[in-house]
Protein backbone atom coordinates (compact mmCIF):
# COMPACT_ATOMS: atom_id res chain seq x y z
CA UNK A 1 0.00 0.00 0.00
CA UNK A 2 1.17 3.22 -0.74
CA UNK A 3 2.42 5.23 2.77
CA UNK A 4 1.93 8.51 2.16
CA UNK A 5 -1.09 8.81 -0.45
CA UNK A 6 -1.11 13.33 -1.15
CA UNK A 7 2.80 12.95 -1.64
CA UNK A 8 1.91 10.25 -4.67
CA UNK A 9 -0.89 12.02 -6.14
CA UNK A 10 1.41 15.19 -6.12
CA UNK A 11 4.15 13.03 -8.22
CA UNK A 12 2.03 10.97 -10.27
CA UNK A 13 0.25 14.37 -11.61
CA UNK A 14 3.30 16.45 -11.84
CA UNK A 15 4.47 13.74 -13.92
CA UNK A 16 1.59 13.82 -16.00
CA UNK A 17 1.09 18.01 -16.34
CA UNK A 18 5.38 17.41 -17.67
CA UNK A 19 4.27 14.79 -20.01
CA UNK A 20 2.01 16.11 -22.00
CA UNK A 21 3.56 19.72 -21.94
CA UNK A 22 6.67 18.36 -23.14
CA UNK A 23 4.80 16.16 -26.13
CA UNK A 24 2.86 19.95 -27.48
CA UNK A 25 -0.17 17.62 -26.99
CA UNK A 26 -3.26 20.09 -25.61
CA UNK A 27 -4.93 17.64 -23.81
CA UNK A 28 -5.49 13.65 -22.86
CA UNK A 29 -8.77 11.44 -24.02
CA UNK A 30 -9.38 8.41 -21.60
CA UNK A 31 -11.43 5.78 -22.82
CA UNK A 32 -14.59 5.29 -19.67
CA UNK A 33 -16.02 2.05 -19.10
CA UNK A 34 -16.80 3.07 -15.61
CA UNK A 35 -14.70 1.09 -13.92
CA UNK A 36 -12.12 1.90 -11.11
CA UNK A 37 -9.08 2.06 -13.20
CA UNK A 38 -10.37 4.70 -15.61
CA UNK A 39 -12.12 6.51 -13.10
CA UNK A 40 -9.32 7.38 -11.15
CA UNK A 41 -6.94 7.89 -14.15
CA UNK A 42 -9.49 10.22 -15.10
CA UNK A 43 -9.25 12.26 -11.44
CA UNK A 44 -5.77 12.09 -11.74
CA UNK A 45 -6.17 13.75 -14.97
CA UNK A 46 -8.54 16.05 -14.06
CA UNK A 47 -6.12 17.43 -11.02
CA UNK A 48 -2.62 17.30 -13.32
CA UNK A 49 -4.26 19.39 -16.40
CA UNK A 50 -7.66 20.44 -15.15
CA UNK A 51 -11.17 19.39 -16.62
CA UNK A 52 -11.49 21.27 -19.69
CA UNK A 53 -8.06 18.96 -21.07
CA UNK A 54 -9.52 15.90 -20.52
CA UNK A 55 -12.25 14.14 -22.98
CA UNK A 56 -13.29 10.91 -21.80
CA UNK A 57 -15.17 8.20 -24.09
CA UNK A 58 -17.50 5.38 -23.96
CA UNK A 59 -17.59 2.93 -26.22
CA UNK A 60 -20.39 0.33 -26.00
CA UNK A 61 -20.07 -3.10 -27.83
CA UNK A 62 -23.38 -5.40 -27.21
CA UNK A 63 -22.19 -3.73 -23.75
CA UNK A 64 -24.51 -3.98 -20.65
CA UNK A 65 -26.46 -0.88 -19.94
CA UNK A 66 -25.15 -0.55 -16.15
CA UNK A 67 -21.70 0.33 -17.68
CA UNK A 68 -22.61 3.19 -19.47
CA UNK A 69 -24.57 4.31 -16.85
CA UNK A 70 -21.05 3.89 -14.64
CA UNK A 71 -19.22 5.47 -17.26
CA UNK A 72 -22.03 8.63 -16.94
CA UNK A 73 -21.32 8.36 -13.10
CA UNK A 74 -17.77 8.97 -13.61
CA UNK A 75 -17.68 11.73 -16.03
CA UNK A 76 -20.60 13.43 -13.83
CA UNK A 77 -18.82 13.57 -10.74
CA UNK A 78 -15.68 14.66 -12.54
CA UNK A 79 -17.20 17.18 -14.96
CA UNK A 80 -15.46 15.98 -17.62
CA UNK A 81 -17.29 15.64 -21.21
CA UNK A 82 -18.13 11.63 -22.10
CA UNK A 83 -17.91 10.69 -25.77
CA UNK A 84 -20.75 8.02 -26.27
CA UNK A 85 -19.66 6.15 -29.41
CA UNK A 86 -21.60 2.83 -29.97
CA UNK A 87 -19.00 0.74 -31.70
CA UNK A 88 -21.68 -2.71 -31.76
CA UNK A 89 -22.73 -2.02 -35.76
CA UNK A 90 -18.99 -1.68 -36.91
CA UNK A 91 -18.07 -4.97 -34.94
CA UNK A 92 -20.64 -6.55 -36.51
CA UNK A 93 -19.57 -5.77 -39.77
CA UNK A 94 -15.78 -6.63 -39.30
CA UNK A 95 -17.13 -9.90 -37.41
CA UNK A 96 -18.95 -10.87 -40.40
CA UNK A 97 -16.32 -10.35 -43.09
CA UNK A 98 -13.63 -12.23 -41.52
CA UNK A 99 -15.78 -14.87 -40.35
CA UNK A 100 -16.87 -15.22 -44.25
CA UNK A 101 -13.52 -15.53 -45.19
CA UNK A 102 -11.87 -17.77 -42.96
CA UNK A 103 -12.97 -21.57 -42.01
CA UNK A 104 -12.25 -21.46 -38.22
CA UNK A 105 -12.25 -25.03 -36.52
CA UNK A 106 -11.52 -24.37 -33.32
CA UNK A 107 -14.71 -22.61 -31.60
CA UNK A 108 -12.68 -21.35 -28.39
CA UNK A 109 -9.99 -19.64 -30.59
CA UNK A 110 -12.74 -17.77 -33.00
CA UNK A 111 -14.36 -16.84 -29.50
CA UNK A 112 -11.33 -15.20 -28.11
CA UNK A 113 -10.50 -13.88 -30.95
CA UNK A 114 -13.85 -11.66 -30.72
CA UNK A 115 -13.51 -10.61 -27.37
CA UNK A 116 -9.90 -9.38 -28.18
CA UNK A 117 -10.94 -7.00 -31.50
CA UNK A 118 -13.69 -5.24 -29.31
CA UNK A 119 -10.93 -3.22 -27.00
CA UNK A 120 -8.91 -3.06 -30.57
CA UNK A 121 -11.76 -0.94 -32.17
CA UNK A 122 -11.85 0.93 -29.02
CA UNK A 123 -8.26 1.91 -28.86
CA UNK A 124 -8.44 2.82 -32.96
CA UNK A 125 -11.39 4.92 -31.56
CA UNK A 126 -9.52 6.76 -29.18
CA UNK A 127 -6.41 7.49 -31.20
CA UNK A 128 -8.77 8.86 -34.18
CA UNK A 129 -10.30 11.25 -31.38
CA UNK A 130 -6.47 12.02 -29.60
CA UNK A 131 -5.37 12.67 -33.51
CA UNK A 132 -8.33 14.71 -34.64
CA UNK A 133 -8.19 17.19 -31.17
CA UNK A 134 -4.20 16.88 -30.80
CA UNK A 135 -4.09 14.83 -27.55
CA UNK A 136 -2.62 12.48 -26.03
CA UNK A 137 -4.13 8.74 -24.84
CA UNK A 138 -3.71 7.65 -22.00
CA UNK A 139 -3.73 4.20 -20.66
CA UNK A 140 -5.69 2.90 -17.57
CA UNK A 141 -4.19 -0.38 -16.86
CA UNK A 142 -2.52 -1.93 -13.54
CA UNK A 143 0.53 -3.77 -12.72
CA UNK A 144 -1.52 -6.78 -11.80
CA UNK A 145 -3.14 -7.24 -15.13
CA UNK A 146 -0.30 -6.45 -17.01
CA UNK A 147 1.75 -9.39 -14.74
CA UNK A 148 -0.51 -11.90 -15.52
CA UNK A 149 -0.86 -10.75 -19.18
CA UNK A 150 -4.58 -9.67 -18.72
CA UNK A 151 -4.54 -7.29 -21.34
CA UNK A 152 -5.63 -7.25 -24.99
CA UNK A 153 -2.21 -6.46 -27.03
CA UNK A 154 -2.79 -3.29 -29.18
CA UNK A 155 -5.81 -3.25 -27.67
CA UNK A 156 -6.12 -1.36 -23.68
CA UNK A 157 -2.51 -2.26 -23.63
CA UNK A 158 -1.67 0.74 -26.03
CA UNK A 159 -1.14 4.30 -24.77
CA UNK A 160 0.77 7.16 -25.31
CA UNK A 161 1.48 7.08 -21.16
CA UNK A 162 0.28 5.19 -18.21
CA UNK A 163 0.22 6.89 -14.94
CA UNK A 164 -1.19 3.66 -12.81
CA UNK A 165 1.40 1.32 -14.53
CA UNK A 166 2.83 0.63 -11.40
CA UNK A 167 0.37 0.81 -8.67
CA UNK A 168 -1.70 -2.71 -7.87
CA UNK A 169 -5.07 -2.60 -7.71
CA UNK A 170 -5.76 -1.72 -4.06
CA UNK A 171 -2.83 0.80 -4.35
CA UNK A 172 -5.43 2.07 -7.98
CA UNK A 173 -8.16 1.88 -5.24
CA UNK A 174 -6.06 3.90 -2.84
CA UNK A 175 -5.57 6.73 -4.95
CA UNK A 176 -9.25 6.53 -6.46
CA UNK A 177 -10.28 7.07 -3.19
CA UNK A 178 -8.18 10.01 -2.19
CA UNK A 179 -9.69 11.61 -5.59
CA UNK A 180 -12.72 10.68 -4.99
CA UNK A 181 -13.82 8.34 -6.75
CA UNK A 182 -17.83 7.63 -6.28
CA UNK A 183 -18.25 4.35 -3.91
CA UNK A 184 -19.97 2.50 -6.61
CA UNK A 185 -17.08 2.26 -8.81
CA UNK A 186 -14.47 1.88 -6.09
CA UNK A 187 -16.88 -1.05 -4.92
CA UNK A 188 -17.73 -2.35 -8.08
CA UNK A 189 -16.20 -5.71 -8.84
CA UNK A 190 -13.48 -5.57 -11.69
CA UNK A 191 -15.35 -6.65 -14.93
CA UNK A 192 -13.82 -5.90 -18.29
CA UNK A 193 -16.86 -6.31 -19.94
CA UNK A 194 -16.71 -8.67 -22.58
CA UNK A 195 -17.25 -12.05 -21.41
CA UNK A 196 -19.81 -12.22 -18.36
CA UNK A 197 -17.29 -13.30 -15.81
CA UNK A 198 -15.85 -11.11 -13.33
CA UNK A 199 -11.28 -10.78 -13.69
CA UNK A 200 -10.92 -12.87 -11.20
CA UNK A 201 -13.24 -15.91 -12.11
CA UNK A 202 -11.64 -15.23 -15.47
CA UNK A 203 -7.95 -14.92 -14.01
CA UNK A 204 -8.53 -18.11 -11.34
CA UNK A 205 -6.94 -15.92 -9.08
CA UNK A 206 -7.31 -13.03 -6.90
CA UNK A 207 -6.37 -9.98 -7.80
CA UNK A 208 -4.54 -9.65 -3.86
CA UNK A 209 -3.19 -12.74 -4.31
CA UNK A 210 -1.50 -11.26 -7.67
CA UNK A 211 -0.30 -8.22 -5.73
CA UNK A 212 1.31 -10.35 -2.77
CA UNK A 213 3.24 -12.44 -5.44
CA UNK A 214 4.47 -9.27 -6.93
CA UNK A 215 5.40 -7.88 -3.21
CA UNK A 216 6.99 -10.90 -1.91
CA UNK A 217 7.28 -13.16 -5.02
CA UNK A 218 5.00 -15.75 -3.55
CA UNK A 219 1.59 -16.52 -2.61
CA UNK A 220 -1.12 -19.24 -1.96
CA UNK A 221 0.72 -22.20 -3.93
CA UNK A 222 -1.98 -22.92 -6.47
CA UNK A 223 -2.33 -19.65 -7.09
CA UNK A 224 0.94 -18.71 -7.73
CA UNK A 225 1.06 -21.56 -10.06
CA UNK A 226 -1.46 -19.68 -12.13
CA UNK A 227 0.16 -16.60 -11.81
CA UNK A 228 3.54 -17.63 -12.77
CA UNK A 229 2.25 -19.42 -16.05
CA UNK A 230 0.30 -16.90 -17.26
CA UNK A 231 3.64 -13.87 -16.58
CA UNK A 232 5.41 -16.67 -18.91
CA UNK A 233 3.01 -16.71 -21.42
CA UNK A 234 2.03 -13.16 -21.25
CA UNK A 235 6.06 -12.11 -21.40
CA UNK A 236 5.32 -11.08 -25.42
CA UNK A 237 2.67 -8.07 -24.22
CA UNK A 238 5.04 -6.23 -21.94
CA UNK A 239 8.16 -6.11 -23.89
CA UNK A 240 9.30 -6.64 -27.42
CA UNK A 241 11.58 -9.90 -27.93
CA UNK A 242 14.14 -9.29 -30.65
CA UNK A 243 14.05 -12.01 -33.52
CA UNK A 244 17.45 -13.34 -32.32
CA UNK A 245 16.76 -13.89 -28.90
CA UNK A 246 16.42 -17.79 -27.98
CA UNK A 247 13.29 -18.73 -26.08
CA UNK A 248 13.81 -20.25 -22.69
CA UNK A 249 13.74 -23.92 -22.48
């Protein structure tokens, strides 16, 4: 947990404020699913370059209704505008074209492979916006996803900056909170919104047992287990490997 929460918030948004001066950018668009991550990269935002430099953006997908609402809830409390953009019609059509041209055989990889081009168009989306209003995007993802690889590549795993990179997600929470962050969303339990299941029953692990392995390198044996497969596996999303490098055996 972080130890002395103002003196972070006074970093992380000095750091940001630097950023994007230093880039020319006049602003930052944050995509808004209503969840905790975005909503407190969005009041960290908000405090770093004030509200009228920050565009946030929804971007429904045969999404459920409560998330928008969230997403309202966020950009409400913040005063910060909220882009709807319904993105379901120009899935549909991509969905259909590829699935006309290719003969897919195995039902679990076409499956995935749907789930993963939803926060694709998204993140296309938001760099059309960033492009068209000279801004920057930034990214709203944790250190616990991005351990265990949870994390569509080119998808919410691209940004122009991150300013929760680092933190966990009760250190995320911390900070939310400290911003203040409505209860609902701090409460809310993590959902990325494309498959029914919450992270965790997705994961098979808890997202504190993810941030105890990466405090102390170990946890609940099982669990770590899972964890330490999927950072293998998931090694390819968080940092280039050059063609010449040999895989570990």
């Amino acid at each position: 947990m972080i130890k002395d929460i103002n003196r972070e918030i006074e970093e992380i948004t000095k750091w940001i404020k630097t950023y994007v001066e230093q880039t020319n950018a006049e602003g930052v668009v944050i995509g808004n699913s209503g969840g905790k991550d975005c909503a407190t990269v969005i009041a960290l935002a908000c405090k770093a370059l004030g509200k009228e430099n920050v565009v946030t953006v929804a971007m429904p997908c045969n999404s459920i209704s409560s998330d928008i609402e969230d997403a309202r809830l966020v950009s409400n409390t913040f005063k910060v505008p909220l882009l709807e953009i319904d993105l379901t019609d120009t899935y549909t059509t991509l969905e259909k074209q590829i699935t006309k041209a290719l003969n897919i055989k195995e039902e679990w990889r076409e499956k995935e492979a749907k789930i993963n081009t939803k926060p694709r168009l998204r993140m296309t989306t938001l760099y059309y916006i960033a492009q068209s209003l000279n801004y920057l995007v930034i990214g709203t993802g944790n250190k616990c996803e991005a351990v265990v690889g949870y994390t569509t590549k080119w998808g919410d795993n691209a940004h122009d900056f991150n300013p929760i990179a680092e933190f966990t997600v009760e250190e995320v929470l911390q900070i939310g909170k400290a911003l203040g962050v409505p209860d609902k969303i701090i409460q809310k339990a993590p959902n990325d919104g494309l498959g029914g299941l919450t992270d965790e029953e997705k994961l098979g692990v808890t997202y504190k047992q993810i941030a105890e392995y990466i405090e102390t390198g170990k946890t609940e044996t099982v669990a770590m287990e899972i964890i330490q497969r999927k950072e293998k596996m998931s090694m390819h999303k968080r940092k280039p490997i050059p063609f010449y490098q040999r895989l570990e055996k």
